[in-house]
C-alpha atoms as a PDB file:
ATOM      1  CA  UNK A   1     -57.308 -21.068  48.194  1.00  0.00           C
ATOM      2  CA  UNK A   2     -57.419 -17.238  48.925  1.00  0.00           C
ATOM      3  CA  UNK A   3     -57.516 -13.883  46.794  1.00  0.00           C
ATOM      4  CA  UNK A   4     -54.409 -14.082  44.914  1.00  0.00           C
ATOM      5  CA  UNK A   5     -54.440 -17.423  43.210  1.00  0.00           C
ATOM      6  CA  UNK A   6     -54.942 -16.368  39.461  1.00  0.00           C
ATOM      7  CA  UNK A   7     -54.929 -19.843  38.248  1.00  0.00           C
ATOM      8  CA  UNK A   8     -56.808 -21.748  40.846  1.00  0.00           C
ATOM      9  CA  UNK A   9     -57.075 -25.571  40.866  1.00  0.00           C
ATOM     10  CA  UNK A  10     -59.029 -26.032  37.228  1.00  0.00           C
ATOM     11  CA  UNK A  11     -57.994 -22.427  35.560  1.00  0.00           C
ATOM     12  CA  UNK A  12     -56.627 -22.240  31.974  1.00  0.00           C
ATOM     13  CA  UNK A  13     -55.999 -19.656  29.437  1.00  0.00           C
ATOM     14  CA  UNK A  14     -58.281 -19.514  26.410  1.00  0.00           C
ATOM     15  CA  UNK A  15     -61.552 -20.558  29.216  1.00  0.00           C
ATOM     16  CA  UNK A  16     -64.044 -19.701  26.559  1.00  0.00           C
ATOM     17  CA  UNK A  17     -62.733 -20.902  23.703  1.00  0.00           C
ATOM     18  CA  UNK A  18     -61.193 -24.378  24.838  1.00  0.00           C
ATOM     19  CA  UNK A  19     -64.863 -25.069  25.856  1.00  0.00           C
ATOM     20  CA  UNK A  20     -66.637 -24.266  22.934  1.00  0.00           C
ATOM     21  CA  UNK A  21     -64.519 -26.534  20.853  1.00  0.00           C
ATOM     22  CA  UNK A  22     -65.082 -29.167  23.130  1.00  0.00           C
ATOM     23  CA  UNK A  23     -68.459 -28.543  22.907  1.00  0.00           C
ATOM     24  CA  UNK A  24     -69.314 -27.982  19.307  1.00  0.00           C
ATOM     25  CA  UNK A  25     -71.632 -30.935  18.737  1.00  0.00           C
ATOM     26  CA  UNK A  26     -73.247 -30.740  21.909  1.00  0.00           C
ATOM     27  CA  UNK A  27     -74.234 -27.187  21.524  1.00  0.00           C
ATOM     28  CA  UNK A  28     -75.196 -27.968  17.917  1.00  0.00           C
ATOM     29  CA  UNK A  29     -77.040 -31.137  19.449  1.00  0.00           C
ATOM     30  CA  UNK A  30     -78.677 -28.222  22.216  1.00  0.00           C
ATOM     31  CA  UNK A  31     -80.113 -25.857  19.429  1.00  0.00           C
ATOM     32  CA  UNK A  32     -81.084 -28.477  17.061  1.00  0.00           C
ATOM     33  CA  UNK A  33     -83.391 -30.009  19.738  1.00  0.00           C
ATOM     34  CA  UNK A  34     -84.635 -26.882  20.882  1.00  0.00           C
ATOM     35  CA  UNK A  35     -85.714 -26.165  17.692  1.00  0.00           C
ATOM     36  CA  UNK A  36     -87.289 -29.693  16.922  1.00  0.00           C
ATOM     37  CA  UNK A  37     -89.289 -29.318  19.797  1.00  0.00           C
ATOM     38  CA  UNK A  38     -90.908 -26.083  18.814  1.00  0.00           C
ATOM     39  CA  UNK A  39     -88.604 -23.330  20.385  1.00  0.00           C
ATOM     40  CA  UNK A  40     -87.506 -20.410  18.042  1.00  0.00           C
ATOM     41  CA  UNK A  41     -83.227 -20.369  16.957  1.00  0.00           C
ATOM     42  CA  UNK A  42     -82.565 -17.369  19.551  1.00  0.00           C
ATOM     43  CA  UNK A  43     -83.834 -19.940  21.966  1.00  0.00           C
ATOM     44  CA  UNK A  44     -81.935 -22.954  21.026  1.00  0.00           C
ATOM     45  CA  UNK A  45     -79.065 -20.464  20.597  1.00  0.00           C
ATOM     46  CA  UNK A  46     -79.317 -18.580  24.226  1.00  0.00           C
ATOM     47  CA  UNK A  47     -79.839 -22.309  25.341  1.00  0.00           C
ATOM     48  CA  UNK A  48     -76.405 -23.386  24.345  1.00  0.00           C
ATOM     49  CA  UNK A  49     -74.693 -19.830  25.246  1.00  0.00           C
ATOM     50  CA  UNK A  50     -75.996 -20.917  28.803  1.00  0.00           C
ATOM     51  CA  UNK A  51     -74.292 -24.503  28.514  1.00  0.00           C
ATOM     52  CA  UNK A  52     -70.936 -22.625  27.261  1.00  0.00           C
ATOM     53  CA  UNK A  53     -71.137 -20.141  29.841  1.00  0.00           C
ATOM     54  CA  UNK A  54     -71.287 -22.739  32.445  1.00  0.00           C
ATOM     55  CA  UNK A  55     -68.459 -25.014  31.159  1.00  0.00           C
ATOM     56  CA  UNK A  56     -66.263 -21.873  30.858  1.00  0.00           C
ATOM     57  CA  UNK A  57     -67.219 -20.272  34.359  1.00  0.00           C
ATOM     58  CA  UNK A  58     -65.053 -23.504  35.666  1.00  0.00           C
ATOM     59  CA  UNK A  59     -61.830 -22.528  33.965  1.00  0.00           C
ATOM     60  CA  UNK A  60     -62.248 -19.019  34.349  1.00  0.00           C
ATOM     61  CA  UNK A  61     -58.575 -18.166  35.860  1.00  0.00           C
ATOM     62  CA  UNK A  62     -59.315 -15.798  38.589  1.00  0.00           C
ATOM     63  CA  UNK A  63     -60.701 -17.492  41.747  1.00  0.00           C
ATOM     64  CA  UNK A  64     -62.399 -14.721  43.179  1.00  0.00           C
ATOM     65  CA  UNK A  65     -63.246 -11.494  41.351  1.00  0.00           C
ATOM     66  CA  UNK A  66     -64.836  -9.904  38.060  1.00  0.00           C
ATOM     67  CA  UNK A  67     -64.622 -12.012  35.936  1.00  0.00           C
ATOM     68  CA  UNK A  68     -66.049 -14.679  37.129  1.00  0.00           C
ATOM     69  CA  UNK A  69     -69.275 -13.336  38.275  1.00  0.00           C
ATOM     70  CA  UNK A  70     -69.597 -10.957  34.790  1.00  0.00           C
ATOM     71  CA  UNK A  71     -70.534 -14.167  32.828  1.00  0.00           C
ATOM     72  CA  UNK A  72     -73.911 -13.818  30.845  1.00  0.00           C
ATOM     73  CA  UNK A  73     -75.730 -14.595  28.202  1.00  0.00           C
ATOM     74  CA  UNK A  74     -77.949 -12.261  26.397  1.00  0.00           C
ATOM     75  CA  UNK A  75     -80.745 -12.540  23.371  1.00  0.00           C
ATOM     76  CA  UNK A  76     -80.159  -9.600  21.052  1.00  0.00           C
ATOM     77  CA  UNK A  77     -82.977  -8.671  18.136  1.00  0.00           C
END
């Protein structure tokens, strides 16, 4: 692998969004037990932003740049 190789061995289009689809009940599973277990919504929420952001960090399609290390997750009030 080197600079240059857009796709890399696990890159896709649509990184963020083929992820949270996959995901839906597990990140519905993540804030409901968050929340069962005493932790506010924006917790349980940024909780399962952090599981999506790592799931879609692996199919980002640039190898080495940007937009791979721009990821983040942040609680807004």
């Amino acid at each position: 692998s080197g600079i240059g190789v857009y796709w890399g061995p696990h890159g896709q289009a649509k990184f963020l969004e083929a992820p949270a689809r996959a995901l839906g009940k597990e990140l519905g599973s993540i804030i409901a037990r968050a929340v069962q277990k005493g932790a506010t919504l924006m917790q349980g929420l940024y909780m399962a932003g952090l599981r999506l952001q790592r799931e879609s960090m692996q199919l980002v399609p640039v190898e080495f740049g940007s937009l791979r290390s721009s990821a983040f997750c942040r609680k807004e009030e």
